[in-house]
C-alpha atoms as a PDB file:
ATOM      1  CA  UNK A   1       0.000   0.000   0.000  1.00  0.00           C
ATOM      2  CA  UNK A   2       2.754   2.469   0.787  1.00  0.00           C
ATOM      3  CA  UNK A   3       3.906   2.170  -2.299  1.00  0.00           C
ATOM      4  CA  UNK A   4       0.867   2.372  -3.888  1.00  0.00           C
ATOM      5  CA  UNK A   5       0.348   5.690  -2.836  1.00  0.00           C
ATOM      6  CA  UNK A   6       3.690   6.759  -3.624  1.00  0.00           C
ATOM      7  CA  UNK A   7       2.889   5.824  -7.289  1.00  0.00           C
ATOM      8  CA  UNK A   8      -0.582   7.990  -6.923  1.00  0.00           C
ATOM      9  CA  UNK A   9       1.507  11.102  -5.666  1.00  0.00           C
ATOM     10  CA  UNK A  10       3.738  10.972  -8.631  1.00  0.00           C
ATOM     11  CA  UNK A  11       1.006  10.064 -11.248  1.00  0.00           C
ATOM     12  CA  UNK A  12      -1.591  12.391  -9.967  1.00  0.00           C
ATOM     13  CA  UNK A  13      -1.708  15.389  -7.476  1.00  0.00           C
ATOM     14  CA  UNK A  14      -5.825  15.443  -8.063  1.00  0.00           C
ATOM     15  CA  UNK A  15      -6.612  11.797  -6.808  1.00  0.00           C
ATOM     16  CA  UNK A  16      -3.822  11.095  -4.593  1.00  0.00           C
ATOM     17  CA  UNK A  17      -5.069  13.503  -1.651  1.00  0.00           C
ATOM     18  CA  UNK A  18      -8.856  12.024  -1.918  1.00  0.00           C
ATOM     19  CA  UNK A  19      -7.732   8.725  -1.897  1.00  0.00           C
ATOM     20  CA  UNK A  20      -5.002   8.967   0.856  1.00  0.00           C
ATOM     21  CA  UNK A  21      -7.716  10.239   3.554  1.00  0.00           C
ATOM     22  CA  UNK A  22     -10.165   7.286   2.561  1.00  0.00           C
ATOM     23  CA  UNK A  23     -10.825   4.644   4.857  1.00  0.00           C
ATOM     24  CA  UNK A  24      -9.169   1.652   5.183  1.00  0.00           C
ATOM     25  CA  UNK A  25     -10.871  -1.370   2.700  1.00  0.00           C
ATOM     26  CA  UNK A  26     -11.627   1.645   0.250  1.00  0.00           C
ATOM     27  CA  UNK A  27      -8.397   3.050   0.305  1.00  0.00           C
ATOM     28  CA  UNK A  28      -7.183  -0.444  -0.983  1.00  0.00           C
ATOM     29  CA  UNK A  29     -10.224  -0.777  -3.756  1.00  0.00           C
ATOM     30  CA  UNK A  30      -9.931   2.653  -5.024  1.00  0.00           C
ATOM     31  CA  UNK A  31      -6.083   3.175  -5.166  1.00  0.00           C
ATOM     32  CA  UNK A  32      -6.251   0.114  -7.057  1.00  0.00           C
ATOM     33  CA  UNK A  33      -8.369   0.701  -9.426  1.00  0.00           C
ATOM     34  CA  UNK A  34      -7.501   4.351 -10.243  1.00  0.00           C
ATOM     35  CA  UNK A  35      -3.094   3.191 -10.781  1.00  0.00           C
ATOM     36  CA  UNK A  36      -4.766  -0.108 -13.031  1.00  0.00           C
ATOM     37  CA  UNK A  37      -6.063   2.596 -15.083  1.00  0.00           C
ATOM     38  CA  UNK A  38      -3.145   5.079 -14.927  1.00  0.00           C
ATOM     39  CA  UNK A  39      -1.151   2.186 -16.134  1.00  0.00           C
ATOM     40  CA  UNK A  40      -3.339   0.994 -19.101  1.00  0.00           C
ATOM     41  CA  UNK A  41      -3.425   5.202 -19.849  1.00  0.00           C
ATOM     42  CA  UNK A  42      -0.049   5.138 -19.995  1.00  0.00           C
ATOM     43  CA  UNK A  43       0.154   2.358 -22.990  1.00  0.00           C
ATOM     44  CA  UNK A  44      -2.327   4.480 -24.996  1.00  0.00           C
ATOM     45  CA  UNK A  45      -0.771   7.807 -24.395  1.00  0.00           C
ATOM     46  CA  UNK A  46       2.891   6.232 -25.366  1.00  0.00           C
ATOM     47  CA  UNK A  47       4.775   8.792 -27.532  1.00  0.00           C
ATOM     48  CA  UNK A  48       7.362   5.643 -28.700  1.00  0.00           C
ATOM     49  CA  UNK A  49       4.933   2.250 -29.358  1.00  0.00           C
ATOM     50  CA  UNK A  50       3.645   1.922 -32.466  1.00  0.00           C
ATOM     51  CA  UNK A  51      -0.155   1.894 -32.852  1.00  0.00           C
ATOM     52  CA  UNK A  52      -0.569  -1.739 -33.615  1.00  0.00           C
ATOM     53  CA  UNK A  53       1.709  -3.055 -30.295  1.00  0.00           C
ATOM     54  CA  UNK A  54      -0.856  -0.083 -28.469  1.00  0.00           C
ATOM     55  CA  UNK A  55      -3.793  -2.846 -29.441  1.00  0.00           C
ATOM     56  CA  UNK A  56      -2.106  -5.593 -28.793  1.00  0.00           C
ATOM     57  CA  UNK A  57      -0.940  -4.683 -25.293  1.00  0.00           C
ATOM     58  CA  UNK A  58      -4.730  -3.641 -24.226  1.00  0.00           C
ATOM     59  CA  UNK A  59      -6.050  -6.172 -26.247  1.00  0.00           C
ATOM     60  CA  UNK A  60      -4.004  -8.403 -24.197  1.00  0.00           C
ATOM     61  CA  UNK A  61      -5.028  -6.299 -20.729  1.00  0.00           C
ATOM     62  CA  UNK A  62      -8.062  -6.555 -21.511  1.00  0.00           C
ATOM     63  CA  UNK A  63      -7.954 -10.923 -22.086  1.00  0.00           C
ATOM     64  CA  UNK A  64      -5.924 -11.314 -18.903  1.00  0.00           C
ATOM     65  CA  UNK A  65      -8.415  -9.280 -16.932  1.00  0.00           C
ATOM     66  CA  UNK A  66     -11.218 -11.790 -18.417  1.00  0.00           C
ATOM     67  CA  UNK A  67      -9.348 -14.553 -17.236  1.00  0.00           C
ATOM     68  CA  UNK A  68      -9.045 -17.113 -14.179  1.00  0.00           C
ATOM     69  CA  UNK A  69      -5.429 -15.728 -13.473  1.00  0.00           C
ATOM     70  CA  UNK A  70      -5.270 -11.722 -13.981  1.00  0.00           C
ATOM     71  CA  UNK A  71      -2.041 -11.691 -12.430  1.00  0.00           C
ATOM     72  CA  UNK A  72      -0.140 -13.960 -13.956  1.00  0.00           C
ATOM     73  CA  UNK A  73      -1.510 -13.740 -17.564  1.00  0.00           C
ATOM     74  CA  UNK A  74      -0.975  -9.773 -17.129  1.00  0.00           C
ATOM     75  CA  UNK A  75       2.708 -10.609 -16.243  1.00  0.00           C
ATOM     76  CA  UNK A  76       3.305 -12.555 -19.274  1.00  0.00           C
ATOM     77  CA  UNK A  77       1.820  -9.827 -21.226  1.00  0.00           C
ATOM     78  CA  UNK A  78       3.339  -6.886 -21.043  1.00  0.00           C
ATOM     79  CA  UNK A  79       6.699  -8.486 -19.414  1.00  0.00           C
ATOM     80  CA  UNK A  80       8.787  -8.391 -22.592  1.00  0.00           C
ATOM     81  CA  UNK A  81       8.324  -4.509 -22.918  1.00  0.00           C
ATOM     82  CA  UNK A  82       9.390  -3.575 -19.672  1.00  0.00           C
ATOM     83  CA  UNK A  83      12.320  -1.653 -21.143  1.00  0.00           C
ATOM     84  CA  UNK A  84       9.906   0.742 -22.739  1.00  0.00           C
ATOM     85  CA  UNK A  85       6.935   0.840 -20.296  1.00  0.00           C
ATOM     86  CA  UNK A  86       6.604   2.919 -17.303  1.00  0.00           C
ATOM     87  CA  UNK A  87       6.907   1.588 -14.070  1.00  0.00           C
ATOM     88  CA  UNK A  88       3.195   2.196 -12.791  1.00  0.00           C
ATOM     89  CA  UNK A  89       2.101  -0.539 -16.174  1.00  0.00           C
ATOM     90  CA  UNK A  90       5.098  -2.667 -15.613  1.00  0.00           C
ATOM     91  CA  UNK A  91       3.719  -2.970 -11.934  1.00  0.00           C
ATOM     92  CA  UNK A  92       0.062  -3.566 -13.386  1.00  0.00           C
ATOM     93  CA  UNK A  93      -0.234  -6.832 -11.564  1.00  0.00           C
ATOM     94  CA  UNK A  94       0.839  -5.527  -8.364  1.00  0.00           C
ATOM     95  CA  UNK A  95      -1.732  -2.296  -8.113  1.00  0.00           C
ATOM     96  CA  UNK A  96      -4.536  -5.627  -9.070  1.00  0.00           C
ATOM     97  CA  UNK A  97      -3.115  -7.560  -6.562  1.00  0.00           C
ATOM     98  CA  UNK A  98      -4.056  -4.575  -4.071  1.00  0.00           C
ATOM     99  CA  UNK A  99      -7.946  -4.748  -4.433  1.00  0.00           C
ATOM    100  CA  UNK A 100      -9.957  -6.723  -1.719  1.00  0.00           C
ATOM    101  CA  UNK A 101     -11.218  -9.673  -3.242  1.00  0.00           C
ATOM    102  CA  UNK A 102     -14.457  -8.609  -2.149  1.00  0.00           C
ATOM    103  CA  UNK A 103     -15.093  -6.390  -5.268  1.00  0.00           C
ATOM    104  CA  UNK A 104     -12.021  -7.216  -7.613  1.00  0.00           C
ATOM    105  CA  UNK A 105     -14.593  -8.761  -9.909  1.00  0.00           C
ATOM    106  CA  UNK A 106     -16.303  -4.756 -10.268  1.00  0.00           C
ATOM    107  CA  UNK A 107     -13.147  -3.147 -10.619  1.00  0.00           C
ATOM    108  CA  UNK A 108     -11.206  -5.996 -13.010  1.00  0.00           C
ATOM    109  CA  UNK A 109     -14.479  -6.155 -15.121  1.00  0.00           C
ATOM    110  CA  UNK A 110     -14.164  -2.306 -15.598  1.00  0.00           C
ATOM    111  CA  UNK A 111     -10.404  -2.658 -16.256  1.00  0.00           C
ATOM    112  CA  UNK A 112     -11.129  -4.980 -19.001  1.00  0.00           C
ATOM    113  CA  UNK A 113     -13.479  -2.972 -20.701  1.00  0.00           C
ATOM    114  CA  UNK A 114     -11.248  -0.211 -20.342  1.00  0.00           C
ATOM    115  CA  UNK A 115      -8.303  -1.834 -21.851  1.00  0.00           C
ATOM    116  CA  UNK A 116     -10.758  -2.983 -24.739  1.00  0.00           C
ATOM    117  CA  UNK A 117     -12.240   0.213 -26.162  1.00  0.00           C
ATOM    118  CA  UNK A 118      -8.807   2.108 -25.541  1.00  0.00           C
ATOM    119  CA  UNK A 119      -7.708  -0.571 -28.191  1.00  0.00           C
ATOM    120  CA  UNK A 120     -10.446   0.364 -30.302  1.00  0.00           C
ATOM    121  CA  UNK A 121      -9.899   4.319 -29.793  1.00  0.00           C
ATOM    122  CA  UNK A 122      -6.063   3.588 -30.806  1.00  0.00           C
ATOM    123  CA  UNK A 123      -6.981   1.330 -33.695  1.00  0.00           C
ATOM    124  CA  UNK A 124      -9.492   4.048 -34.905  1.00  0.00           C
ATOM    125  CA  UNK A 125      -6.680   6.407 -34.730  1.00  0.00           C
ATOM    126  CA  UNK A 126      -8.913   8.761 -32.093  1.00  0.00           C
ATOM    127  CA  UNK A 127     -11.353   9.701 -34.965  1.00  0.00           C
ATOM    128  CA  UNK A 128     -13.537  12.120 -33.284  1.00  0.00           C
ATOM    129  CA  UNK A 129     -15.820  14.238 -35.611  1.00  0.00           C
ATOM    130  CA  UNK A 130     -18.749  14.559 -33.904  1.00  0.00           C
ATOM    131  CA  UNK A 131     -20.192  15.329 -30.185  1.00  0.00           C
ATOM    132  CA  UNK A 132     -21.393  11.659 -29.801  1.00  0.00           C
ATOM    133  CA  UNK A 133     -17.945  10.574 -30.681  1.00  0.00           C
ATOM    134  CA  UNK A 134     -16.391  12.536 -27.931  1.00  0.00           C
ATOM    135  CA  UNK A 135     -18.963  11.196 -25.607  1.00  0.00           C
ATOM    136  CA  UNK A 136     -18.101   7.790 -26.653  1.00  0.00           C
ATOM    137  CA  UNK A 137     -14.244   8.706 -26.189  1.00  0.00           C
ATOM    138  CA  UNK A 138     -14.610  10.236 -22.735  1.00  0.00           C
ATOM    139  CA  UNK A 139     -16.756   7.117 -21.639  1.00  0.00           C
ATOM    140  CA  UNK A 140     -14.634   5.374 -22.890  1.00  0.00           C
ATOM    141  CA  UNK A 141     -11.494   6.773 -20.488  1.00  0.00           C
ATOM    142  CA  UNK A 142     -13.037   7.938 -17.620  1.00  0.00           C
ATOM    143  CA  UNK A 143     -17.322   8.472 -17.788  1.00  0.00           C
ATOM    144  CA  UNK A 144     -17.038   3.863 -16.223  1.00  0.00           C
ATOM    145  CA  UNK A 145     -14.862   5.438 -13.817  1.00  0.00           C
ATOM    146  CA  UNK A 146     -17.722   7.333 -12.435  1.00  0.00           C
ATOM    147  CA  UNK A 147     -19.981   4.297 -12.863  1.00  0.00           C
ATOM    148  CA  UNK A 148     -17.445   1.784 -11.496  1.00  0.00           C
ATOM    149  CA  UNK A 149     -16.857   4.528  -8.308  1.00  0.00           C
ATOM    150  CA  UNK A 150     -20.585   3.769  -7.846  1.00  0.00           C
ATOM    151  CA  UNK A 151     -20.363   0.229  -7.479  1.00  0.00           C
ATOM    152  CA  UNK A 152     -17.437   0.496  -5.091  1.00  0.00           C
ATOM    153  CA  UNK A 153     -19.326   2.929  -2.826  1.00  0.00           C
ATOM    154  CA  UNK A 154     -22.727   0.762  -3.011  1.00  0.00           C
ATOM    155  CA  UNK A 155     -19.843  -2.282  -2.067  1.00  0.00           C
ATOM    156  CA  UNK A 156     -18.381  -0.302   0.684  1.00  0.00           C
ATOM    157  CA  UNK A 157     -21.299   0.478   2.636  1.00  0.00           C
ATOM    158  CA  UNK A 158     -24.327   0.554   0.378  1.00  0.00           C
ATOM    159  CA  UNK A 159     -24.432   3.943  -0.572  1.00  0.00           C
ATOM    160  CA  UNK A 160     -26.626   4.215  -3.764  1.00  0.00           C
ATOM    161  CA  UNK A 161     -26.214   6.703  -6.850  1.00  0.00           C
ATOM    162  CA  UNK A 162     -27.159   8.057 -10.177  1.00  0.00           C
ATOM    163  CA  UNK A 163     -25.060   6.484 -12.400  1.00  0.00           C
ATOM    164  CA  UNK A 164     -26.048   8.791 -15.288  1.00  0.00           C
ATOM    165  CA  UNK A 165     -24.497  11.522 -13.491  1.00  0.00           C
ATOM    166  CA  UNK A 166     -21.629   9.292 -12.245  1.00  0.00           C
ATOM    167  CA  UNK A 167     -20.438   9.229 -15.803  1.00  0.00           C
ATOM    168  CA  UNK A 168     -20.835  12.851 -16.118  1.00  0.00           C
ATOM    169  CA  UNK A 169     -18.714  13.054 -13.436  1.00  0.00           C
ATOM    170  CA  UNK A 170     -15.880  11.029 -14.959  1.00  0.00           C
ATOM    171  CA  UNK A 171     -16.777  12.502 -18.067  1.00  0.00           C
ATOM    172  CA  UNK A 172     -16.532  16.321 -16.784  1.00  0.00           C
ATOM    173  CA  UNK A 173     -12.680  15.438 -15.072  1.00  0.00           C
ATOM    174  CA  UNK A 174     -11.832  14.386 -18.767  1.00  0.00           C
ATOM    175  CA  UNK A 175     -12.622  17.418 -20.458  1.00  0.00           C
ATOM    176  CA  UNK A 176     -10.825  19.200 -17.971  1.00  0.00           C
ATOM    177  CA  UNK A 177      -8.081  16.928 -19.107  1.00  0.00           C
ATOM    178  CA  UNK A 178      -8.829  17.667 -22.946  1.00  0.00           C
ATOM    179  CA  UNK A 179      -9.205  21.155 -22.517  1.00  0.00           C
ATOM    180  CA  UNK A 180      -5.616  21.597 -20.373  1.00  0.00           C
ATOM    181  CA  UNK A 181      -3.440  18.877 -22.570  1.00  0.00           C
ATOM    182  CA  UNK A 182      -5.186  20.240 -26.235  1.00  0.00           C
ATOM    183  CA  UNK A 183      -0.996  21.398 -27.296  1.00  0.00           C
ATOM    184  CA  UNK A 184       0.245  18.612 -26.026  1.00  0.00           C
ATOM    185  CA  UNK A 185      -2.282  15.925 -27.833  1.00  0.00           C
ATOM    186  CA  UNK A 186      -1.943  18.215 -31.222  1.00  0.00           C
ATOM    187  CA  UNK A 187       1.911  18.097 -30.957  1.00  0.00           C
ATOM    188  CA  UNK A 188       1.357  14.185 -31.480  1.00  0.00           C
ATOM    189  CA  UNK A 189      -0.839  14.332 -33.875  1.00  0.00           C
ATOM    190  CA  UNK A 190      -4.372  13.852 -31.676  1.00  0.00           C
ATOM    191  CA  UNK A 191      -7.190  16.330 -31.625  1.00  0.00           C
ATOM    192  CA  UNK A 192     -10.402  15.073 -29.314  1.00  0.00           C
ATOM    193  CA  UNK A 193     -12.088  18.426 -30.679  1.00  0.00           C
ATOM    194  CA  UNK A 194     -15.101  17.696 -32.427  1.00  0.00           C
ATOM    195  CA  UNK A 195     -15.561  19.139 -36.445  1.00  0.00           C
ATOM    196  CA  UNK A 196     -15.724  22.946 -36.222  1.00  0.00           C
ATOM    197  CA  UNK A 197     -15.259  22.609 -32.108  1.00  0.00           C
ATOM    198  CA  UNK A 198     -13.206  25.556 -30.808  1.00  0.00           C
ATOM    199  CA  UNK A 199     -12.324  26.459 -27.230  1.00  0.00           C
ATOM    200  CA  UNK A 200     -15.695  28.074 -26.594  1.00  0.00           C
ATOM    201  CA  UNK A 201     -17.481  24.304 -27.874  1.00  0.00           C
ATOM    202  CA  UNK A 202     -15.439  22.394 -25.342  1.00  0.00           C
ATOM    203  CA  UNK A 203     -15.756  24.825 -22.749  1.00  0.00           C
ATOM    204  CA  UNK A 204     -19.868  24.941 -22.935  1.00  0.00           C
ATOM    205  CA  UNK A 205     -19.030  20.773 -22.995  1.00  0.00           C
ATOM    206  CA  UNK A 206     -17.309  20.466 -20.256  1.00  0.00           C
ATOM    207  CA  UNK A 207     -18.728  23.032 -17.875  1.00  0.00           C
ATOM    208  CA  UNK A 208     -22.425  20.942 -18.855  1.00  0.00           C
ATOM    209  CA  UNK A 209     -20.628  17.876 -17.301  1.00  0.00           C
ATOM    210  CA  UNK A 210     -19.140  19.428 -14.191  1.00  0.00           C
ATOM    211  CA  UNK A 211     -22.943  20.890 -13.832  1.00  0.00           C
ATOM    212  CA  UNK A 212     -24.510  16.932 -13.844  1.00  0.00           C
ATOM    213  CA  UNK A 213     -21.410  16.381 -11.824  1.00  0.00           C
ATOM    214  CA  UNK A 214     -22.648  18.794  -9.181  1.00  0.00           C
ATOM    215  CA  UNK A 215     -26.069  17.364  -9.032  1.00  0.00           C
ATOM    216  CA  UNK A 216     -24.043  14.152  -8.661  1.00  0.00           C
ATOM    217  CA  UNK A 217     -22.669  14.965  -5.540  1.00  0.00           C
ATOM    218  CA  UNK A 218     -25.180  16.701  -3.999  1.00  0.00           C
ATOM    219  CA  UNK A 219     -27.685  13.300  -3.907  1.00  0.00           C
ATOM    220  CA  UNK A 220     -24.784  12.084  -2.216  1.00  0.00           C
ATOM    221  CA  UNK A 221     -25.534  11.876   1.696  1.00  0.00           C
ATOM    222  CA  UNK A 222     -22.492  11.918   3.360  1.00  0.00           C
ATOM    223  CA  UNK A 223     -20.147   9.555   4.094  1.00  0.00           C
ATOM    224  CA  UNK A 224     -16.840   8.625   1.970  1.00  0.00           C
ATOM    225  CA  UNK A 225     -18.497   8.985  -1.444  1.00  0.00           C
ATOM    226  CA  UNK A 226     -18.947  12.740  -0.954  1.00  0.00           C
ATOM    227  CA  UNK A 227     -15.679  13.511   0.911  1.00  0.00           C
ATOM    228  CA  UNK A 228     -13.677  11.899  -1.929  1.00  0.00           C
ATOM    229  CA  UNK A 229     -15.856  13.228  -4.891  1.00  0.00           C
ATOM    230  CA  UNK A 230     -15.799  17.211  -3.777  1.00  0.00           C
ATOM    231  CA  UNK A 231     -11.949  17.409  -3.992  1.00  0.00           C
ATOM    232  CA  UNK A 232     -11.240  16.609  -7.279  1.00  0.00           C
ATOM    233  CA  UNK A 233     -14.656  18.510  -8.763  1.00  0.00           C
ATOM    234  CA  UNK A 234     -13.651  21.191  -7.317  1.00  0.00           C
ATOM    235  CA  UNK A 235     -10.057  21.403  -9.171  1.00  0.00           C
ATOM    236  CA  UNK A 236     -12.176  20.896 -12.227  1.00  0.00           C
ATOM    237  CA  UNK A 237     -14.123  24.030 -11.531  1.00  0.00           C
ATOM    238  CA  UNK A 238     -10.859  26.381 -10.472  1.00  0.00           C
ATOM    239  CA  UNK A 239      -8.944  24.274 -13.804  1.00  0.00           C
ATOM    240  CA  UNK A 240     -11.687  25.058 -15.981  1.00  0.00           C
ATOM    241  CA  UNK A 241     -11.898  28.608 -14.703  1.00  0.00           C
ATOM    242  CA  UNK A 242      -8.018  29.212 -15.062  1.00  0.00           C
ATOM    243  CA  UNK A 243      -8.472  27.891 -18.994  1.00  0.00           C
ATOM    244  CA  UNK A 244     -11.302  29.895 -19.926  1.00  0.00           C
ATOM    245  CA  UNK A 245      -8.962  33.080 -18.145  1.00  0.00           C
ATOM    246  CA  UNK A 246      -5.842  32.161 -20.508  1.00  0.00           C
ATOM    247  CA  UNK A 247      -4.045  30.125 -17.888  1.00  0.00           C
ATOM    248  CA  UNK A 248      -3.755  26.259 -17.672  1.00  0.00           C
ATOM    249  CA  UNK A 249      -2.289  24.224 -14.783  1.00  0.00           C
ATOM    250  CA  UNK A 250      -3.185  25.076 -11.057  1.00  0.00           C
ATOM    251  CA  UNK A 251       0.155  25.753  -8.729  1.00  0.00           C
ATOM    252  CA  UNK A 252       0.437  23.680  -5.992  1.00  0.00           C
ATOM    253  CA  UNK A 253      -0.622  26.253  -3.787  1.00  0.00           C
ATOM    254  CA  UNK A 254      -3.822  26.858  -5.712  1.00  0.00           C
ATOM    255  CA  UNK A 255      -4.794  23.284  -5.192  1.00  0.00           C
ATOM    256  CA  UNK A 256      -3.433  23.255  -1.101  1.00  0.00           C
ATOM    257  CA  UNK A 257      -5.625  26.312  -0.687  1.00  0.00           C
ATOM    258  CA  UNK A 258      -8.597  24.574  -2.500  1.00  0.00           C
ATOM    259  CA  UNK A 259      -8.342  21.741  -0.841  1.00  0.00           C
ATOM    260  CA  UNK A 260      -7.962  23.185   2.514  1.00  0.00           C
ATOM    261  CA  UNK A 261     -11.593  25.518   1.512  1.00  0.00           C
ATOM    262  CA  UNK A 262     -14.015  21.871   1.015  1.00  0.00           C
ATOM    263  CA  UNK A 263     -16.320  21.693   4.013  1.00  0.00           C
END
């Protein structure tokens, strides 16, 4: 566990400090899930693979996860690429091995289906030209977050949501994403804007998400859900605020002083 969260404070600032005051059990089930995700991110995102080994590697996530043996078949998987894969995929096995065995079979089943249409996005070479396609894409990469959050809160102590609005929850974190990255993912060649989509399109887009986001939380009654769902909406908010003002990235400060202003 310790150095599970050490791989969530390098990877990212915005989930490490919910998920490091979670209790313990949860802790466990969401840290796990979130780095199994980070690391099948990190095969699509890869500057240096080549397309094709992109499918294959998820394609082959995706099997192991759908097997009897996760570990081991995700071992043999991505093992002969270690010299070219980060650490937080190469250790893949290890974040699974984390989740209580309780409800591995909700978060491996939403690993799986991850890995699976990230394949498809890479095969399709991200072909987004139309608003449906980017909310197929952001599904795809973070709206079954949202839903698979759901199921691990209804696990952890039967708290019930909307899952419509979970996925605009995962959904609305992913544009801020889009939105903060769109130099970076041009400068290799991928644009997630929709046909005739400027910064005002994806602005109204994402600020409609964080909206059914806030509904989202406010249904929520307490409890862990809530605590860990405020802190990283409200760094949406101040992110998407900062873009629309000309800036981009939130200092560290910024986001200390955020946090430190949730009730």
């Amino acid at each position: 566990m310790n150095d599970a969260m050490m791989m969530l404070k390098k990877t990212s600032r915005t989930f490490y400090i919910p998920i490091s005051r979670l209790e313990s059990g949860l802790k466990e089930a969401v840290a796990s899930a979130y780095l199994c995700m980070r690391a099948i991110d990190e095969i699509e995102d890869h500057e240096e693979l080549a397309d094709d080994l992109k499918v294959e590697l998820l394609n082959g996530v995706h099997d192991a996860f759908q097997s009897s043996d996760a570990i081991t078949e995700t071992q043999k998987r991505l093992s002969p690429y270690r010299d070219v894969l980060p650490a937080v995929t190469m250790r893949l096995d290890e974040w699974a091995l984390l989740c209580p065995a309780t409800v591995n079979p909700v978060v491996y089943r939403y690993i799986a289906m991850m890995a699976k249409q990230m394949a498809e996005w890479v095969h399709e070479g991200w072909n987004i030209r139309t608003e449906e396609d980017l909310d197929r894409y952001t599904y795809s990469v973070a709206g079954m977050v949202g839903e698979m959050l759901s199921e691990i809160w209804f696990w952890y102590d039967g708290t019930e949501t909307d899952h419509t609005k979970a996925v605009a929850f995962g959904r609305g974190l992913q544009a801020v994403n889009i939105l903060r990255n769109r130099a970076e993912d041009l400068k290799r060649g991928v644009n997630f804007y929709p046909e005739g989509w400027g910064m005002k399109e994806m602005l109204q887009y994402t600020r409609r998400n964080l909206k059914t986001a806030d509904s989202y939380i406010l249904e929520l009654k307490g409890g862990p859900a809530l605590e860990f769902c405020k802190i990283p909406l409200t760094l949406a908010h101040a992110t998407v605020k900062l873009i629309a003002a000309g800036g981009n990235k939130l200092t560290r400060e910024a986001v200390m002083k955020l946090v430190g202003s949730i009730n």
